[in-house]
N, C-alpha and C. Protein backbone atom coordinates (compact mmCIF):
# COMPACT_ATOMS: atom_id res chain seq x y z
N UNK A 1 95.83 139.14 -68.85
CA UNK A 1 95.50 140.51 -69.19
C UNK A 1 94.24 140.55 -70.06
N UNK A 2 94.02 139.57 -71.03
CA UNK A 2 93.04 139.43 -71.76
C UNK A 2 91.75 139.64 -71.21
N UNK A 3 91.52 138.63 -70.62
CA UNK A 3 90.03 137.88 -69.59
C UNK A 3 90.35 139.03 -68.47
N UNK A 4 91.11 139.59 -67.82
CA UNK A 4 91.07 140.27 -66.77
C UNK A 4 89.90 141.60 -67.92
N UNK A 5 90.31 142.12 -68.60
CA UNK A 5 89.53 143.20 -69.41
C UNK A 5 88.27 142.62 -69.65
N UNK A 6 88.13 141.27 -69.97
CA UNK A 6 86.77 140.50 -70.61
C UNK A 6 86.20 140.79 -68.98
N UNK A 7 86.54 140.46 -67.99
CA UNK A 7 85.87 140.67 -66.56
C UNK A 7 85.97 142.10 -66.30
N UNK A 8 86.41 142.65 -66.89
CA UNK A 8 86.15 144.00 -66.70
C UNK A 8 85.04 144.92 -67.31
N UNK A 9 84.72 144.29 -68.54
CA UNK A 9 83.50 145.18 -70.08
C UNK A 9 82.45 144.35 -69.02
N UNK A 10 82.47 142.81 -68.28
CA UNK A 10 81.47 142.11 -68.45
C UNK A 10 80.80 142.45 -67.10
N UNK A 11 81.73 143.34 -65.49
CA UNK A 11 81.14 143.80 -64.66
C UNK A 11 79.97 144.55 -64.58
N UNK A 12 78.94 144.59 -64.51
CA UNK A 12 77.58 145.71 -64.57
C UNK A 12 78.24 146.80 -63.71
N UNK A 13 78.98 146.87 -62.73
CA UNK A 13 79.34 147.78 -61.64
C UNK A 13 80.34 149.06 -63.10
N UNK A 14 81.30 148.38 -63.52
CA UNK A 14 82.18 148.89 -64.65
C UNK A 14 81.13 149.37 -65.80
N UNK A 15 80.14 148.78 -65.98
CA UNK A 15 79.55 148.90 -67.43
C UNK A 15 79.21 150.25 -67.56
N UNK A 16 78.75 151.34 -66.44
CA UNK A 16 77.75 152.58 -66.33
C UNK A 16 79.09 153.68 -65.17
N UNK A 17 79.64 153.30 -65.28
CA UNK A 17 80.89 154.08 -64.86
C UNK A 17 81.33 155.41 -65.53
N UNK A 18 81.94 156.13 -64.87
CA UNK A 18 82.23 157.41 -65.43
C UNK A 18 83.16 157.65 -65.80
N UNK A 19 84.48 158.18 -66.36
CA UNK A 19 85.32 158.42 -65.79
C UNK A 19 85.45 160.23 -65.89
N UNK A 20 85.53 160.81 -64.96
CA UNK A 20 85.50 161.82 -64.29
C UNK A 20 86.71 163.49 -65.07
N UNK A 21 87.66 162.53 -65.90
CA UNK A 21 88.38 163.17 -66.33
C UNK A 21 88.26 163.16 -68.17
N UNK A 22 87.79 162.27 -68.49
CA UNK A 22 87.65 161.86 -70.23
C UNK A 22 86.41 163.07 -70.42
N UNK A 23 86.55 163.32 -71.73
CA UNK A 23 85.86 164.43 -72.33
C UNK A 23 84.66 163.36 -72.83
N UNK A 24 83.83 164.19 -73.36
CA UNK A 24 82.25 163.65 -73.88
C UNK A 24 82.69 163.01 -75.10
N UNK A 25 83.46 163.00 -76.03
CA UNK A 25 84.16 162.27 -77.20
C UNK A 25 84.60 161.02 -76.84
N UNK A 26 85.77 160.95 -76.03
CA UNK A 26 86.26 159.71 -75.20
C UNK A 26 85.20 159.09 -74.67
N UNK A 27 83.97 159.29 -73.97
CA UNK A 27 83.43 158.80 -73.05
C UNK A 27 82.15 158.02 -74.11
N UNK A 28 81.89 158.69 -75.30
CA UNK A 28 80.79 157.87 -76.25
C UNK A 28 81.92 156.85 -76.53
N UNK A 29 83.16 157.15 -76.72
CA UNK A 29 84.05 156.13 -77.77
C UNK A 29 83.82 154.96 -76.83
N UNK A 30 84.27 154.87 -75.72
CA UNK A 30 83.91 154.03 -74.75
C UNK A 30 82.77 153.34 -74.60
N UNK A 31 81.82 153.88 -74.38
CA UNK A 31 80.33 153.81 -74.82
C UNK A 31 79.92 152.62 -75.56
N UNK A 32 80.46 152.97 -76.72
CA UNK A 32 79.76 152.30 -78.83
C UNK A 32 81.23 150.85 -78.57
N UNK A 33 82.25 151.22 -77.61
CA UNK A 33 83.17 149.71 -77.89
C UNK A 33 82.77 149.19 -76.82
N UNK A 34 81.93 149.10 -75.39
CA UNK A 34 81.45 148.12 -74.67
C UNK A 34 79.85 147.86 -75.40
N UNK A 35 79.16 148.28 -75.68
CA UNK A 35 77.88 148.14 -76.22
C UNK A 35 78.41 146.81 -77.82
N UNK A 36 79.66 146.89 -78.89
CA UNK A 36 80.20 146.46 -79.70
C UNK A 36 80.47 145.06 -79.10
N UNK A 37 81.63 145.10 -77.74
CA UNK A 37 81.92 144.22 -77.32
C UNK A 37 80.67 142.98 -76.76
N UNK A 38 79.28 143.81 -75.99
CA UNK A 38 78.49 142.71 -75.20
C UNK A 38 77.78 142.03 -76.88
N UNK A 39 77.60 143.09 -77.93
CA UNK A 39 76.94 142.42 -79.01
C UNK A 39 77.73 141.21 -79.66
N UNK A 40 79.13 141.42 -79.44
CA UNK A 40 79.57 140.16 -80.01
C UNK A 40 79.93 138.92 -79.22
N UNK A 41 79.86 139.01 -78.09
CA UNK A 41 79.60 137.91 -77.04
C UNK A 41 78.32 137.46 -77.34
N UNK A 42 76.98 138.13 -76.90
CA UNK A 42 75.50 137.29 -77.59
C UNK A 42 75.85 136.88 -79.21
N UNK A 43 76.40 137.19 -79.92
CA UNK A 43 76.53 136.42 -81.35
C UNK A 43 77.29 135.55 -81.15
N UNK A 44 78.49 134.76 -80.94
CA UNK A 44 78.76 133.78 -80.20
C UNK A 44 78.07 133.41 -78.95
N UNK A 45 77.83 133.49 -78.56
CA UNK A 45 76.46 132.53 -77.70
C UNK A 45 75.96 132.06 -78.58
N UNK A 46 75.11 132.59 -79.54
CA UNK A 46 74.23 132.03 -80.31
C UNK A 46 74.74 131.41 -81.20
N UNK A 47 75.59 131.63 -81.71
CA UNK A 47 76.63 130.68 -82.77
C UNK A 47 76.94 129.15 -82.10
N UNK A 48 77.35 129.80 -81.28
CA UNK A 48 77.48 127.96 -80.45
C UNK A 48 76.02 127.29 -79.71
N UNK A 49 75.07 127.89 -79.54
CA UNK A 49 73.49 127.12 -79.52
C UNK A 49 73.58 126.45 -80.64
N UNK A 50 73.29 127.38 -81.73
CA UNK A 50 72.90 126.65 -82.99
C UNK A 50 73.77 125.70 -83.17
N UNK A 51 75.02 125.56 -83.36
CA UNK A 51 75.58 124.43 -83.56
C UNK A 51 76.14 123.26 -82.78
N UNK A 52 75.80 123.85 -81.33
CA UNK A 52 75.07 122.78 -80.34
C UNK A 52 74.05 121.98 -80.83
N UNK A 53 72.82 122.60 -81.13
CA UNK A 53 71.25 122.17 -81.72
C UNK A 53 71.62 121.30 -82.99
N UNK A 54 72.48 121.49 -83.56
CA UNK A 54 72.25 120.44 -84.84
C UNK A 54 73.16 119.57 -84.45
C-alpha cells in the first residue's frame, strides 16, 4: 500500500490530474503535499550522494 502511493505521487500521468469533484481548497491541498512529497525524495537523493562521495 505504501510504494503502491509512492508509484502513484511519482507517475507524471497522476502528477497534473484533476479530480473533477474536489473543490479548489482540496485540490491546492493536494497540490503543496505532492510538490512536499517530490521535494523530499530529491533531499534524500542528495543525502545519499553525499554520503556515497565521502
Amino acid at each position: 500500500m505504501f510504494f503502491k502511493k509512492i508509484f502513484y505521487y511519482l507517475n507524471p500521468v497522476n502528477l497534473f490530474h484533476r479530480d473533477p469533484e474536489a473543490g479548489i481548497s482540496l485540490r491546492m491541498m493536494h497540490g503543496v503535499n505532492k510538490i512536499s512529497f517530490l521535494m523530499f525524495l530529491v533531499c534524500v537523493v542528495v543525502m545519499l550522494v553525499r554520503w556515497l562521495v565521502r
